[in-house]
C-alpha atoms as a PDB file:
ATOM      1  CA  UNK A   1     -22.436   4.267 -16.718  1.00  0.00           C
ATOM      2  CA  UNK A   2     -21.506   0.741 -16.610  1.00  0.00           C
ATOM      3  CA  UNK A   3     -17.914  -0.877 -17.041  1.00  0.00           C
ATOM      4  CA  UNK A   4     -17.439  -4.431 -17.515  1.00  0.00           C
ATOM      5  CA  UNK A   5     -14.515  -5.928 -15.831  1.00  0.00           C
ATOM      6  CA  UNK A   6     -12.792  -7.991 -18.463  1.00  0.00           C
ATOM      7  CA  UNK A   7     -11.204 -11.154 -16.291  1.00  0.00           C
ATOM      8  CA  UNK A   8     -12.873 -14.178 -15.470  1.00  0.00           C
ATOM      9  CA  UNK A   9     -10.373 -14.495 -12.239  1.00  0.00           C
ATOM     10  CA  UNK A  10     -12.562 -14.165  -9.274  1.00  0.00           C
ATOM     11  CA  UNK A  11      -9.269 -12.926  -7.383  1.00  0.00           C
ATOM     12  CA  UNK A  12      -8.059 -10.131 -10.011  1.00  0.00           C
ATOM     13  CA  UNK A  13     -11.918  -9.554 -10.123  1.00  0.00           C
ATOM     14  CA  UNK A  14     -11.806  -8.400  -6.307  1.00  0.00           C
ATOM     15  CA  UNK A  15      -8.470  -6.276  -6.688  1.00  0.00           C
ATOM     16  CA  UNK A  16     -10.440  -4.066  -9.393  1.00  0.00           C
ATOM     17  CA  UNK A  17     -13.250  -4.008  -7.405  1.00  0.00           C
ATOM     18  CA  UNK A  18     -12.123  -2.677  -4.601  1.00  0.00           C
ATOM     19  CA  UNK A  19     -10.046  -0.440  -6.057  1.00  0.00           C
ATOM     20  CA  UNK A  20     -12.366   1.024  -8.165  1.00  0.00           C
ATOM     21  CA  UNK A  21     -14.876   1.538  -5.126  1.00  0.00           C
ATOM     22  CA  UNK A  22     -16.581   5.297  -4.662  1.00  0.00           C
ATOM     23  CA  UNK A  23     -16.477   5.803  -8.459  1.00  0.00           C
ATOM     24  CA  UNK A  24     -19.673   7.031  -9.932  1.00  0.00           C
ATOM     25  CA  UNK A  25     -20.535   3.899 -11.882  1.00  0.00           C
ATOM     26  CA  UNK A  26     -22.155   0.532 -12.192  1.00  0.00           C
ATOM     27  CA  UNK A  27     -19.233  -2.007 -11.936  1.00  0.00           C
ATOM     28  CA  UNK A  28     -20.089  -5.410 -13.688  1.00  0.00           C
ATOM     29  CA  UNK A  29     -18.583  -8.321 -14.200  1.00  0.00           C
ATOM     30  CA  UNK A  30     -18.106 -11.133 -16.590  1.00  0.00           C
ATOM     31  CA  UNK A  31     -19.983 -13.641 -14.724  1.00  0.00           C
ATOM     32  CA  UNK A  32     -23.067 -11.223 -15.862  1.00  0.00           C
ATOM     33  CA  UNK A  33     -21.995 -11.746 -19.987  1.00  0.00           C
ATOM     34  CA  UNK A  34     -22.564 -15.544 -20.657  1.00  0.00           C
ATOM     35  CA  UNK A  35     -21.310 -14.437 -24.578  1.00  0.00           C
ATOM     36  CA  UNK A  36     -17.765 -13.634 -23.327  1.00  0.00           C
ATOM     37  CA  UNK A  37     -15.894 -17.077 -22.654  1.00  0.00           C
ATOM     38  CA  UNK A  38     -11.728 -17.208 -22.349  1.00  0.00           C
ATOM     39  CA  UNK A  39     -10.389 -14.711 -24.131  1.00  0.00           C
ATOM     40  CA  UNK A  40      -6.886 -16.039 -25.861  1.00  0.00           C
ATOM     41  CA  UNK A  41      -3.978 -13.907 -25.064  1.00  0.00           C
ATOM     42  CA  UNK A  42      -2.207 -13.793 -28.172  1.00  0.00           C
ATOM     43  CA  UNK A  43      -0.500 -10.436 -27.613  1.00  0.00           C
ATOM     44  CA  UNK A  44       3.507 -10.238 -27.233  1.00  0.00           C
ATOM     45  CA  UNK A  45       3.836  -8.077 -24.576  1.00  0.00           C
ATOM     46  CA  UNK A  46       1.216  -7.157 -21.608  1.00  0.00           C
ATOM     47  CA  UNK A  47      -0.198  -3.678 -23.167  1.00  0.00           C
ATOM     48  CA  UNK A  48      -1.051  -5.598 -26.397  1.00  0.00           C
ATOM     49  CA  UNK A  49      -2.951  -8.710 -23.955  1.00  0.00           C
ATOM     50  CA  UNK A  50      -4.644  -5.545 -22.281  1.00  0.00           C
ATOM     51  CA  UNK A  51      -5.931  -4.363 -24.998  1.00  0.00           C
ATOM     52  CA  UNK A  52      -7.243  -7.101 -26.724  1.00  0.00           C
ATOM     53  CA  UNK A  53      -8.907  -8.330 -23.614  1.00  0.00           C
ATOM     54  CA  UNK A  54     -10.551  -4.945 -23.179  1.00  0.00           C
ATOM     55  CA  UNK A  55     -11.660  -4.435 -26.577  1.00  0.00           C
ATOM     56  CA  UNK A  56     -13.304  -8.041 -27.175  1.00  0.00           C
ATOM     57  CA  UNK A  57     -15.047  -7.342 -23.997  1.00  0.00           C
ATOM     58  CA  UNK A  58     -16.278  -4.263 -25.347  1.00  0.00           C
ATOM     59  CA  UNK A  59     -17.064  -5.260 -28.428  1.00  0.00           C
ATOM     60  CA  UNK A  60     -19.325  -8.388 -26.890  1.00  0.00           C
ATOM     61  CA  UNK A  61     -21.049  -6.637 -24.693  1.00  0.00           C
ATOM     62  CA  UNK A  62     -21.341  -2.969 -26.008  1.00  0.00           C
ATOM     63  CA  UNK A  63     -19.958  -1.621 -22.508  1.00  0.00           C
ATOM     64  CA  UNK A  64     -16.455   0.136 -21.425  1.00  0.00           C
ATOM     65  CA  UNK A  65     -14.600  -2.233 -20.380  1.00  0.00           C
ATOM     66  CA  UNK A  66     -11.206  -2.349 -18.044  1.00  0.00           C
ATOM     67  CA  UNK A  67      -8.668  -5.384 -18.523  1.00  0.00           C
ATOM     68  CA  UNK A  68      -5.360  -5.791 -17.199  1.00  0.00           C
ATOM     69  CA  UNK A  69      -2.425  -8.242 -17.983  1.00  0.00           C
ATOM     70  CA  UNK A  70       0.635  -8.776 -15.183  1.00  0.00           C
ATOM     71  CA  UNK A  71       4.004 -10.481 -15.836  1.00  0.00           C
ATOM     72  CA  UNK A  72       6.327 -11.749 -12.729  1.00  0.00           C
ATOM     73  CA  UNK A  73       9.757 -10.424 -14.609  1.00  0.00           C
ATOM     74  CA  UNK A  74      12.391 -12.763 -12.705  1.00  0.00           C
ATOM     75  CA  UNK A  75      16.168 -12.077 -13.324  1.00  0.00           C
ATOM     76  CA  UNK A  76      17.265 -15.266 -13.421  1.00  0.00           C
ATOM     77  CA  UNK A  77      14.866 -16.510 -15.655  1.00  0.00           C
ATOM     78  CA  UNK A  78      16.169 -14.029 -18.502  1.00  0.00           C
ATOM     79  CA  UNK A  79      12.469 -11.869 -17.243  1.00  0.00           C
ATOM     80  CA  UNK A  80      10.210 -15.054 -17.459  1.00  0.00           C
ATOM     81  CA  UNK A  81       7.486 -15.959 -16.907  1.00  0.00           C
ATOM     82  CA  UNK A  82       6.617 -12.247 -18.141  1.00  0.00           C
ATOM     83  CA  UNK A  83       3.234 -12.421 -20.138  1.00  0.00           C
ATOM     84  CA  UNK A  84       3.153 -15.867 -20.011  1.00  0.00           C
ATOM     85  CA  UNK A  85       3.251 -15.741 -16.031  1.00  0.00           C
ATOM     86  CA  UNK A  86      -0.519 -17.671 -15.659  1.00  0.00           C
ATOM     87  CA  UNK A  87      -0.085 -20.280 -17.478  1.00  0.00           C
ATOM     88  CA  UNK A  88       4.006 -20.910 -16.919  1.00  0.00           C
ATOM     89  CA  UNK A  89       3.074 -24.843 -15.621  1.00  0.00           C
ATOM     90  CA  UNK A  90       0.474 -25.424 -18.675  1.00  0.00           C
ATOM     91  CA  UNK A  91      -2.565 -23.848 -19.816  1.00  0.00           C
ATOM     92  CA  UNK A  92      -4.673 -25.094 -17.265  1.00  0.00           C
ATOM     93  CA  UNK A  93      -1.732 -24.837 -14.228  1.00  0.00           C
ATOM     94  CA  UNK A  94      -3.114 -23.823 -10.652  1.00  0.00           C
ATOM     95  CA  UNK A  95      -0.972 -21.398  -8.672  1.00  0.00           C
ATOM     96  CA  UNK A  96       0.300 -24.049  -7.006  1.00  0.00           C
ATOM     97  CA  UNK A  97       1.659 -25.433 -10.446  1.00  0.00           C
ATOM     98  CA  UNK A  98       2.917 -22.415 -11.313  1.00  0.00           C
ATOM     99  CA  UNK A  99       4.592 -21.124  -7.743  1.00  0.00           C
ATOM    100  CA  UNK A 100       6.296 -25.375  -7.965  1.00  0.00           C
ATOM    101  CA  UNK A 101       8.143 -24.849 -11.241  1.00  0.00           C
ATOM    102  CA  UNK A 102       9.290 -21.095 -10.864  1.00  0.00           C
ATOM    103  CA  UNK A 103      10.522 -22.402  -7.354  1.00  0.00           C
ATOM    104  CA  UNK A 104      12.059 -25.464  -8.682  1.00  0.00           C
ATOM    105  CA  UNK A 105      14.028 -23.309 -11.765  1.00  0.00           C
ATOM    106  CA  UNK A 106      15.428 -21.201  -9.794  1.00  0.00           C
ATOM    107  CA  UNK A 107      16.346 -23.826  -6.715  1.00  0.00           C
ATOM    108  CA  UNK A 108      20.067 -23.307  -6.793  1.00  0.00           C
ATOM    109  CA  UNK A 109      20.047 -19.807  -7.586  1.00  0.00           C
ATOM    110  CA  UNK A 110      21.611 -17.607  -4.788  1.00  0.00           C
ATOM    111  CA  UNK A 111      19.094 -15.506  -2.594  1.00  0.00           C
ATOM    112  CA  UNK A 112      20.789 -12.202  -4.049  1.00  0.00           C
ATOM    113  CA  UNK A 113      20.591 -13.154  -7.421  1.00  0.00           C
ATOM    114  CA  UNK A 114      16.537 -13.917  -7.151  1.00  0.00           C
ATOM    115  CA  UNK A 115      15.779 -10.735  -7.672  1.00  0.00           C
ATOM    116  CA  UNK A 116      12.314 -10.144  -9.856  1.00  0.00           C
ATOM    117  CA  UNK A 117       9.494  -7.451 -10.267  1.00  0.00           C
ATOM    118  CA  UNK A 118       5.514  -7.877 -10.908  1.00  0.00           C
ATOM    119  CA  UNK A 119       4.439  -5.727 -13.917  1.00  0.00           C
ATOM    120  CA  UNK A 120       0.666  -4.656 -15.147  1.00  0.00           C
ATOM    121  CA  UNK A 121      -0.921  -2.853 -17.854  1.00  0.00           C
ATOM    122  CA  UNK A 122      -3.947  -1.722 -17.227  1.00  0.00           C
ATOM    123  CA  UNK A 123      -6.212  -0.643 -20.177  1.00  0.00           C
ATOM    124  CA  UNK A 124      -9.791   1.140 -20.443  1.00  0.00           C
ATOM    125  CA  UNK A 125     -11.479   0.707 -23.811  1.00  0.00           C
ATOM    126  CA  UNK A 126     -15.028   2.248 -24.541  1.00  0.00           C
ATOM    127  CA  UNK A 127     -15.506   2.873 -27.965  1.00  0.00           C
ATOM    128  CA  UNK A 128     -14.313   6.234 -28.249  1.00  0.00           C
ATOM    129  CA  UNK A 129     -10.463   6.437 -27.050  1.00  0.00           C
ATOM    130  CA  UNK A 130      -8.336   3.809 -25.481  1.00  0.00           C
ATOM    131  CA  UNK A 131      -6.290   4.593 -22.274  1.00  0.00           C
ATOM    132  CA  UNK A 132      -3.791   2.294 -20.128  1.00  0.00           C
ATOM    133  CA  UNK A 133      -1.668   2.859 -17.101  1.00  0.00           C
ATOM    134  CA  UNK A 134       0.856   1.041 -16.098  1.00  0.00           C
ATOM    135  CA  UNK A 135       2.280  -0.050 -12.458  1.00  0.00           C
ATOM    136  CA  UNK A 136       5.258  -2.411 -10.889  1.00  0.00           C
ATOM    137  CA  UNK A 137       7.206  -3.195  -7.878  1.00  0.00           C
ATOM    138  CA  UNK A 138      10.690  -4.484  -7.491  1.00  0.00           C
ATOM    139  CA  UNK A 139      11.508  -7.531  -5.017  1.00  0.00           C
ATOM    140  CA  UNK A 140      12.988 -11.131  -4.890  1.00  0.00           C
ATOM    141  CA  UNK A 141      11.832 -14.682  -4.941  1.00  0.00           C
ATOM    142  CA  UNK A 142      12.054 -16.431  -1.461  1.00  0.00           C
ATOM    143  CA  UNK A 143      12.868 -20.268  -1.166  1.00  0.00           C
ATOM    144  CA  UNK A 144      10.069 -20.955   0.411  1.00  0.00           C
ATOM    145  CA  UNK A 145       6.139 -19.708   0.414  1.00  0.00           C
ATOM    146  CA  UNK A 146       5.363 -17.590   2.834  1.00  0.00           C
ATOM    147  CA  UNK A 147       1.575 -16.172   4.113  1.00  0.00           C
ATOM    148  CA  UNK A 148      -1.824 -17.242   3.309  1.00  0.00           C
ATOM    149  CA  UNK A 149      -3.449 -13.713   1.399  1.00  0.00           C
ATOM    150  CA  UNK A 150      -3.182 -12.844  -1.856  1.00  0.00           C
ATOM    151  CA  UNK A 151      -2.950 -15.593  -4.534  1.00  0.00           C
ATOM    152  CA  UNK A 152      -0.661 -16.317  -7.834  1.00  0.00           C
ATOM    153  CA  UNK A 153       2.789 -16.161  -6.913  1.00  0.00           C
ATOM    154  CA  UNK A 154       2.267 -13.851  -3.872  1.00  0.00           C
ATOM    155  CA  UNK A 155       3.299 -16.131  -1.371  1.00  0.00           C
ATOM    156  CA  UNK A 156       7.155 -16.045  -2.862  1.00  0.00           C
ATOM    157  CA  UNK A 157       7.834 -12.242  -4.127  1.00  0.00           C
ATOM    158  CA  UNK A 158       9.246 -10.735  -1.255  1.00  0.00           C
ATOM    159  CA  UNK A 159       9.394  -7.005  -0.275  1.00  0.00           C
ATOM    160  CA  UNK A 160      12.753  -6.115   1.296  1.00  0.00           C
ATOM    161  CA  UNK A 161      11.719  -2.571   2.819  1.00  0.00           C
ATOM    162  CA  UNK A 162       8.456  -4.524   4.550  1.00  0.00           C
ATOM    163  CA  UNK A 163       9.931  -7.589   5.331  1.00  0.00           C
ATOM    164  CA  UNK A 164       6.830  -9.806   3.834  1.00  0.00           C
ATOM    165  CA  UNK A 165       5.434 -11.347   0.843  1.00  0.00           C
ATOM    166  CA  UNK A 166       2.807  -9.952  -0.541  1.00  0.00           C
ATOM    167  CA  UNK A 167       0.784 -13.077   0.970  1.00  0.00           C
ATOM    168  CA  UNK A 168       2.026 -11.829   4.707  1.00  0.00           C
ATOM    169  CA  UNK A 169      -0.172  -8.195   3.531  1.00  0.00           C
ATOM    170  CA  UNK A 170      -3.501  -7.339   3.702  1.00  0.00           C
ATOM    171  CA  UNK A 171      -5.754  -6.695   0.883  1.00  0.00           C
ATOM    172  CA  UNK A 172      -5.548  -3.241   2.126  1.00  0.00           C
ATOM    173  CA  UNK A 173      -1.954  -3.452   2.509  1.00  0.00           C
ATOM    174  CA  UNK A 174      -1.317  -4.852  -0.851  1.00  0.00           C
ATOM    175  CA  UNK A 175      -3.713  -2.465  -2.923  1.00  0.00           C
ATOM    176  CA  UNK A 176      -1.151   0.077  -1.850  1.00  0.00           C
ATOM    177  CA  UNK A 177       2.137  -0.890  -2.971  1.00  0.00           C
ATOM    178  CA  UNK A 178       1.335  -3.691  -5.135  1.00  0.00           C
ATOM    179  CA  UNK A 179       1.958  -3.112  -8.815  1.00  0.00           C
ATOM    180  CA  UNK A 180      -1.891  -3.713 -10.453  1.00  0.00           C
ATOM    181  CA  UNK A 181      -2.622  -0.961  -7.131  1.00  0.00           C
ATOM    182  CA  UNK A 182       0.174   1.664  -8.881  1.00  0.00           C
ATOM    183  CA  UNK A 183      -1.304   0.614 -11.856  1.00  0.00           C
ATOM    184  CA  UNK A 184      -5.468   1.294 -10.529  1.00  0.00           C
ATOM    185  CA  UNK A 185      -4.260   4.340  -8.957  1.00  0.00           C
ATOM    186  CA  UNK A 186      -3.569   5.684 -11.594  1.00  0.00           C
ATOM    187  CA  UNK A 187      -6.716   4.679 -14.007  1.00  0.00           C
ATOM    188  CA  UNK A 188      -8.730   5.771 -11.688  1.00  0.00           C
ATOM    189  CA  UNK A 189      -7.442   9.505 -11.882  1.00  0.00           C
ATOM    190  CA  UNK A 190      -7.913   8.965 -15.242  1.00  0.00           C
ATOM    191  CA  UNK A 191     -11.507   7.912 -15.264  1.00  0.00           C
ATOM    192  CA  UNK A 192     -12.644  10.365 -13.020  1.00  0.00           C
ATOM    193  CA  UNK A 193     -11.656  12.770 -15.980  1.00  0.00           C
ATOM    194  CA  UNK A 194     -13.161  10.720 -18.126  1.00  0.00           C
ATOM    195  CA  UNK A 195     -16.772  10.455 -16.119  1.00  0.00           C
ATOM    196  CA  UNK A 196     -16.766  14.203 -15.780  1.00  0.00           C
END
């Protein structure tokens, strides 16, 4: 059985991979589907930007197909980014663009008042049913980036009861707590049911 990874970032790309590692099928990806180009995220919350990733992918290239969608829900910003967390400098922002003007919004904010959470939806589409899972983690937004792993805005949520950012973790680390990890966790008990 194949499943096509519906995400054209090479990072999110490596988080499913690895966390979908051991199960008994052919994991591919969209670099392999020259048909499938950016996918518009019109949905209004993360499920429906899950889903409609997962089922264009399916329906281009006639394979399951696994998509997620993950919101940074900061308190101070009223829960933004949210679903518009890649693209919160512009459509075509870097990281660094985004990381710069979440930083710079919440500047004066207190340290105890920068609290946030990372949210995904995770959703599994193959013609036959749709499924989803969901994960998040709670933290806070430091002042300043901190670590070199990860990548998005990992470098500023902070995890109180580890001390770090999720850019001072591992991969390994990170697969564990993190909120798309919760969320793959999860999927995969649910795909093992569905491959048997």
């Amino acid at each position: 059985m194949k499943i096509v990874l519906a995400t054209h970032n090479r990072d999110k790309e490596k988080e499913l991979q690895d966390s979908l590692r051991g199960l008994d099928v052919e994991i591919q990806t969209l670099s392999e589907y020259s048909n499938v180009g950016e996918i518009e995220e019109t949905g209004t919350t993360l499920l429906e930007n899950s889903l409609l990733k997962a089922r264009t992918v399916f329906a281009k290239t006639g394979h399951p197909a696994i998509a997620d969608d993950t919101g940074l829900e900061v308190d101070a910003l009223d829960g933004g980014p949210g679903i518009y967390s890649a693209r919160f400098a512009g459509l075509n922002a870097t990281y660094e663009d985004n990381l710069n003007k979440l930083l710079s919004l919440i500047e004066d904010v207190p340290e105890e008042k920068r609290s946030a959470r990372f949210r995904t939806v995770i959703s599994f589409v193959d013609g036959d049913q749709e499924l989803w899972t969901e994960g998040h983690i709670d933290g806070r937004i430091t002042e300043f980036p901190r670590g070199n792993a990860g990548f998005g805005y990992d470098p500023v949520f902070y995890i109180p009861q580890l001390e770090k950012t999720f850019a001072e973790l591992s991969t390994e680390e990170k697969n564990k707590i993190s909120h798309r990890g919760i969320a793959l966790q999860k999927l995969r008990k649910i795909l093992v049911n569905v491959l048997n």
